[in-house]
Protein backbone atom coordinates (compact mmCIF):
# COMPACT_ATOMS: atom_id res chain seq x y z
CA UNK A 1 23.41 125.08 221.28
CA UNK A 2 21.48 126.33 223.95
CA UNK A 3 17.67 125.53 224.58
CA UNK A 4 15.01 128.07 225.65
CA UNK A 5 11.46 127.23 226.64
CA UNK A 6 8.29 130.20 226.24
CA UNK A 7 5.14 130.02 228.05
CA UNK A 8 1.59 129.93 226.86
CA UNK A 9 1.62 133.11 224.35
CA UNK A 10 -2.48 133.05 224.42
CA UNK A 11 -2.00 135.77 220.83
CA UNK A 12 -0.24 138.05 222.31
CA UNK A 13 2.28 138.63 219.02
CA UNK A 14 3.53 141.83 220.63
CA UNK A 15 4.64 139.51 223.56
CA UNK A 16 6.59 137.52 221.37
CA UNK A 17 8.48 139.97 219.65
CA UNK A 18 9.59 141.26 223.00
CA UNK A 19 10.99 138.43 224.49
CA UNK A 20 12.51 137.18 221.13
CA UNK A 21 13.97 140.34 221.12
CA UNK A 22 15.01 141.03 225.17
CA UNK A 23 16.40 137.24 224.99
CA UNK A 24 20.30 135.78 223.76
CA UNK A 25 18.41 133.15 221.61
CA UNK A 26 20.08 132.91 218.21
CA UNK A 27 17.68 131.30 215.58
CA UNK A 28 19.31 128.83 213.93
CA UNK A 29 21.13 127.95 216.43
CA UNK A 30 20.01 127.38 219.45
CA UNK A 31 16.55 125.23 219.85
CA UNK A 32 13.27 127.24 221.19
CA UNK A 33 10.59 125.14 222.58
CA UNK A 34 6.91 126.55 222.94
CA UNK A 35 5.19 125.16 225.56
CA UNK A 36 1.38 125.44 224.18
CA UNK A 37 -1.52 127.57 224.14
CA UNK A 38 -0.36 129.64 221.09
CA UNK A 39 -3.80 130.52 220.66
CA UNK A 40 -6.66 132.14 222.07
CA UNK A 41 -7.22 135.60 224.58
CA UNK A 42 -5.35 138.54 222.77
CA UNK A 43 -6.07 139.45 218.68
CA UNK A 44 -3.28 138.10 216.77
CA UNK A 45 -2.77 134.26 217.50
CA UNK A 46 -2.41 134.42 213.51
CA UNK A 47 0.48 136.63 213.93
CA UNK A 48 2.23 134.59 216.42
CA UNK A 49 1.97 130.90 214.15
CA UNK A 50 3.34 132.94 211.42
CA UNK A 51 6.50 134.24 214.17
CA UNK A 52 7.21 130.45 215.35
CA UNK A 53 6.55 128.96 211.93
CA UNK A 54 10.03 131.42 210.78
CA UNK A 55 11.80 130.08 213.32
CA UNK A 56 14.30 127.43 212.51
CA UNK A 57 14.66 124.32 215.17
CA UNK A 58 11.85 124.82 216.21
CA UNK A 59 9.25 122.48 218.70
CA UNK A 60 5.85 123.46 219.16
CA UNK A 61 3.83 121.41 221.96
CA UNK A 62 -0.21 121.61 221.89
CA UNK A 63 -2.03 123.27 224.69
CA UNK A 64 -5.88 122.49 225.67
CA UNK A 65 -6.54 125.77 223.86
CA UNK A 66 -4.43 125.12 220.61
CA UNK A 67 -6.69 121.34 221.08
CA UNK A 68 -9.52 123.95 220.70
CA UNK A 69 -8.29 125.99 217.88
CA UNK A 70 -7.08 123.23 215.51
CA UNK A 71 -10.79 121.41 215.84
CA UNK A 72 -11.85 124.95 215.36
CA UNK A 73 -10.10 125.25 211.95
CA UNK A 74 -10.39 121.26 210.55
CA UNK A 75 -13.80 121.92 210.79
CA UNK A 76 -14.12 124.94 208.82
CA UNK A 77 -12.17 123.43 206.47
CA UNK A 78 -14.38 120.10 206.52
CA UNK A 79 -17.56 122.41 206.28
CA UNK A 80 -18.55 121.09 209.46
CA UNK A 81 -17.79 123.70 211.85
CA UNK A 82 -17.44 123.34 216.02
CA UNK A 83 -19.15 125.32 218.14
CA UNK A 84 -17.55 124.78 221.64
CA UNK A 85 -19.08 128.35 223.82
CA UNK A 86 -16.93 127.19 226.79
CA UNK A 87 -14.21 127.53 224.58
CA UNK A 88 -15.47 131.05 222.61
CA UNK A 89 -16.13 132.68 226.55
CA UNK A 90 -12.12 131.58 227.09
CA UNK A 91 -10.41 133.52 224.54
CA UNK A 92 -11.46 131.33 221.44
CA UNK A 93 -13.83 134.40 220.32
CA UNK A 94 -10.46 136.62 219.46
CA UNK A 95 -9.18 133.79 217.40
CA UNK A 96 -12.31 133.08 215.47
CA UNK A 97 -12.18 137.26 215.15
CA UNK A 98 -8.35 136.80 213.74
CA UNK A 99 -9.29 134.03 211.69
CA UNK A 100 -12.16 135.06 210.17
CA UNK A 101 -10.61 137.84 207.04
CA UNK A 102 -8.00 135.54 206.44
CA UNK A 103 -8.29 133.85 202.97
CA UNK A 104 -9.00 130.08 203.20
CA UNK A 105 -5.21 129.10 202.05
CA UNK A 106 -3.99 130.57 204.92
CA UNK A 107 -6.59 128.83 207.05
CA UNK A 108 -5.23 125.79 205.75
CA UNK A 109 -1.69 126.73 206.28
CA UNK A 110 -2.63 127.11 210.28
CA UNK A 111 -4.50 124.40 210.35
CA UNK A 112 -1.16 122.51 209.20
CA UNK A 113 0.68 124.20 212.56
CA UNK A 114 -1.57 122.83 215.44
CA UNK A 115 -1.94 119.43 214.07
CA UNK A 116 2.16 119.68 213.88
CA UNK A 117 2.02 120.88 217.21
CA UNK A 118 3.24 117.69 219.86
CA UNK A 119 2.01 116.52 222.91
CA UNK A 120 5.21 116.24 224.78
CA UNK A 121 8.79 116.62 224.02
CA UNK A 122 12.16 114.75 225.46
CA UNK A 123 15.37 116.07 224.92
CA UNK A 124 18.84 114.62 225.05
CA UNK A 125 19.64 115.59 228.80
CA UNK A 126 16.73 113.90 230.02
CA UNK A 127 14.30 116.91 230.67
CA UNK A 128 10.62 116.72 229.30
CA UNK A 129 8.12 119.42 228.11
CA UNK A 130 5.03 119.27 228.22
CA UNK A 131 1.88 121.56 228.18
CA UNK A 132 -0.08 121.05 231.39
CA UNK A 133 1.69 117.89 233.29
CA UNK A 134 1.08 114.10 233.35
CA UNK A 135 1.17 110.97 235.76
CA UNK A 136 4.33 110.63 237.15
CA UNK A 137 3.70 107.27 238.31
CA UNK A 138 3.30 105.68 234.50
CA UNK A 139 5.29 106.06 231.55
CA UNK A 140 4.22 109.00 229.95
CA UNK A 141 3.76 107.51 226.22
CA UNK A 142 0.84 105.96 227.23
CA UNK A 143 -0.81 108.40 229.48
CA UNK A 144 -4.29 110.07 227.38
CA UNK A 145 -3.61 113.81 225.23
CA UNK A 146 -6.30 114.69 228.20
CA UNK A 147 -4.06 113.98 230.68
CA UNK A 148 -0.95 115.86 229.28
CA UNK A 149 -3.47 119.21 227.75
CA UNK A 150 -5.30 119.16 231.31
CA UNK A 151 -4.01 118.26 234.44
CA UNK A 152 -3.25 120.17 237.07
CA UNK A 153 -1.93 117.90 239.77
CA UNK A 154 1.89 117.67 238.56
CA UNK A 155 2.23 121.35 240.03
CA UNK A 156 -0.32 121.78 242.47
CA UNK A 157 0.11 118.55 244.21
CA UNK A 158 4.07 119.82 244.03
CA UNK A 159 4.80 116.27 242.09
CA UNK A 160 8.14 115.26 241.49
CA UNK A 161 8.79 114.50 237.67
CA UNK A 162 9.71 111.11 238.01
CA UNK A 163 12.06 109.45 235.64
CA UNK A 164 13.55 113.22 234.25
CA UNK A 165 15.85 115.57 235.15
CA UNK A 166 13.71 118.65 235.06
CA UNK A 167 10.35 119.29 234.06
CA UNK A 168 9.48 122.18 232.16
CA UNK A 169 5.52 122.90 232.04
CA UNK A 170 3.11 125.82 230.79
CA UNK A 171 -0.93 125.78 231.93
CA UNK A 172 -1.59 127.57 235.28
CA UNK A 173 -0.24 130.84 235.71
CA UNK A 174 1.67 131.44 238.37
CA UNK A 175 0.93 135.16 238.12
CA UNK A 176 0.32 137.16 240.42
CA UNK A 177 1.60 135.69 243.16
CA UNK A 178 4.25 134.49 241.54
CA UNK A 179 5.45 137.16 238.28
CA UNK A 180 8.75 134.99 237.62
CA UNK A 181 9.61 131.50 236.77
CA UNK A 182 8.69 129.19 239.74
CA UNK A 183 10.01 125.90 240.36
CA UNK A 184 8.73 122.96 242.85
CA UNK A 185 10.97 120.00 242.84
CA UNK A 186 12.26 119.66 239.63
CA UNK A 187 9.09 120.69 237.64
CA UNK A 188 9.85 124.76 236.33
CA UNK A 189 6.46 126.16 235.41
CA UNK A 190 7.17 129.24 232.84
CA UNK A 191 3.17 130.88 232.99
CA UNK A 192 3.27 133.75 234.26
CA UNK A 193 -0.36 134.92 232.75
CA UNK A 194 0.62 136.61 229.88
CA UNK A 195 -3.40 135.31 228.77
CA UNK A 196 -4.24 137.61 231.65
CA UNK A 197 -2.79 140.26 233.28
CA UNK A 198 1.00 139.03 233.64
CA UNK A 199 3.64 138.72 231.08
CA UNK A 200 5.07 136.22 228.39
CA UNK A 201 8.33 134.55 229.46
CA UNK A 202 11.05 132.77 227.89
CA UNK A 203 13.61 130.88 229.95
CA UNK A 204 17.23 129.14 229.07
CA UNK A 205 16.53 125.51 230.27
CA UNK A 206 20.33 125.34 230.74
CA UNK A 207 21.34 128.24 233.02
CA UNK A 208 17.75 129.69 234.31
CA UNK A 209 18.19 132.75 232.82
CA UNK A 210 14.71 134.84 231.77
CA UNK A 211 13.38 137.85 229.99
CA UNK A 212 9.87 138.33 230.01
CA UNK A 213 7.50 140.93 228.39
CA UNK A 214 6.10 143.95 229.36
CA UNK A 215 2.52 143.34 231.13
CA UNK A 216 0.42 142.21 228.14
CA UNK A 217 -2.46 144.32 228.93
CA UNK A 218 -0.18 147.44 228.20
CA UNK A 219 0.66 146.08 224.78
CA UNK A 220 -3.11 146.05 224.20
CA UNK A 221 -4.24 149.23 225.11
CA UNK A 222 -8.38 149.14 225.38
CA UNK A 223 -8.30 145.04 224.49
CA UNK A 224 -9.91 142.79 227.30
CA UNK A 225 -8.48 139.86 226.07
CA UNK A 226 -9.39 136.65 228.27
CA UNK A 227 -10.62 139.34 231.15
């Protein structure tokens, strides 16, 4: 069994068929790991819960913007909906748009994926995922979901994961300076924008190895998406 890792889809379905499709993974079989932020920025986040809900073994970690969706959708359901504009101006406005002619059992079916989704995940060889990062100087079971949705210090401070073997994050795009996986110590951030202008990746945690998507904006010809 082999692991792979992708980076923060942001509803870019067409992304995800590509790099399911460029990449070895064998569903099933080996174990795929989404990193967070599913949701929000191009038109089909519905599209790509239905994709990763098909997919056997399986982990799907919450991003700040799947935090925002899933709030989004138990409130609708609750009849007490959330109006968050900070969270409509970045990319939440295409999900509400993707949302909205679905019938309300399917609303209800996605609103079952991000509460699913985890806040961190540790696997057998000692290497954690997690959405954004966390505070490598405390155990991270106790660190606040704000902490591991939000932070940018892991990476930009160039942290060392303490206590793991590698460190594989999502969050801040490394795009465009940086179009591939990067790694700083043992922390492998696997952004490269595909909510902007770059591309969705996925990564085997094991040997490195990457395919990523074409540039998103091509796959959405005349769609802004978070630009």
């Amino acid at each position: 069994m082999e692991t792979y890792v992708i980076g923060d889809i942001h509803g870019a379905a067409r992304a995800l068929e590509q790099v399911l499709a460029r990449s070895p993974f064998r569903p099933g079989i080996d174990r795929l790991i989404q990193l967070g932020d599913v949701a929000d920025g191009w038109p089909e986040t519905p599209a790509c819960v239905e994709r990763l809900l098909g997919i056997p073994n399986s982990i799907w970690l919450m991003g700040n913007h799947d935090w925002w969706t899933g709030r989004w959708l138990a409130g609708r359901r609750s009849k007490r909906p959330v109006n968050n504009l900070e969270w409509l101006k970045q990319g939440g406005q295409a999900t509400c748009n993707a949302y909205q002619p679905l019938p309300e059992a399917q609303h209800r079916h996605f609103t079952e994926f991000f509460s699913q989704q985890q806040l961190y995940y540790e696997d057998e060889l000692g290497n954690l995922y997690v959405h954004a990062g966390y505070d490598p100087s405390q155990p991270i079971a106790g660190q606040d979901a704000s902490e591991l949705l939000w932070t940018r210090s892991l990476w930009r401070q160039q942290q060392r994961a303490a206590a793991y073997h590698e460190c594989f994050i999502g969050y801040t795009p490394t795009w465009p300076a940086h179009p591939a996986p990067e790694q700083r110590r043992n922390v492998w951030n696997v952004d490269q924008g595909a909510g902007w202008g770059g591309r969705l990746t996925m990564l085997n945690v094991r040997t490195k190895a990457y395919v990523q998507s074409d540039p998103v904006p091509e796959l959405y010809p005349g769609v802004t998406g978070r630009g």
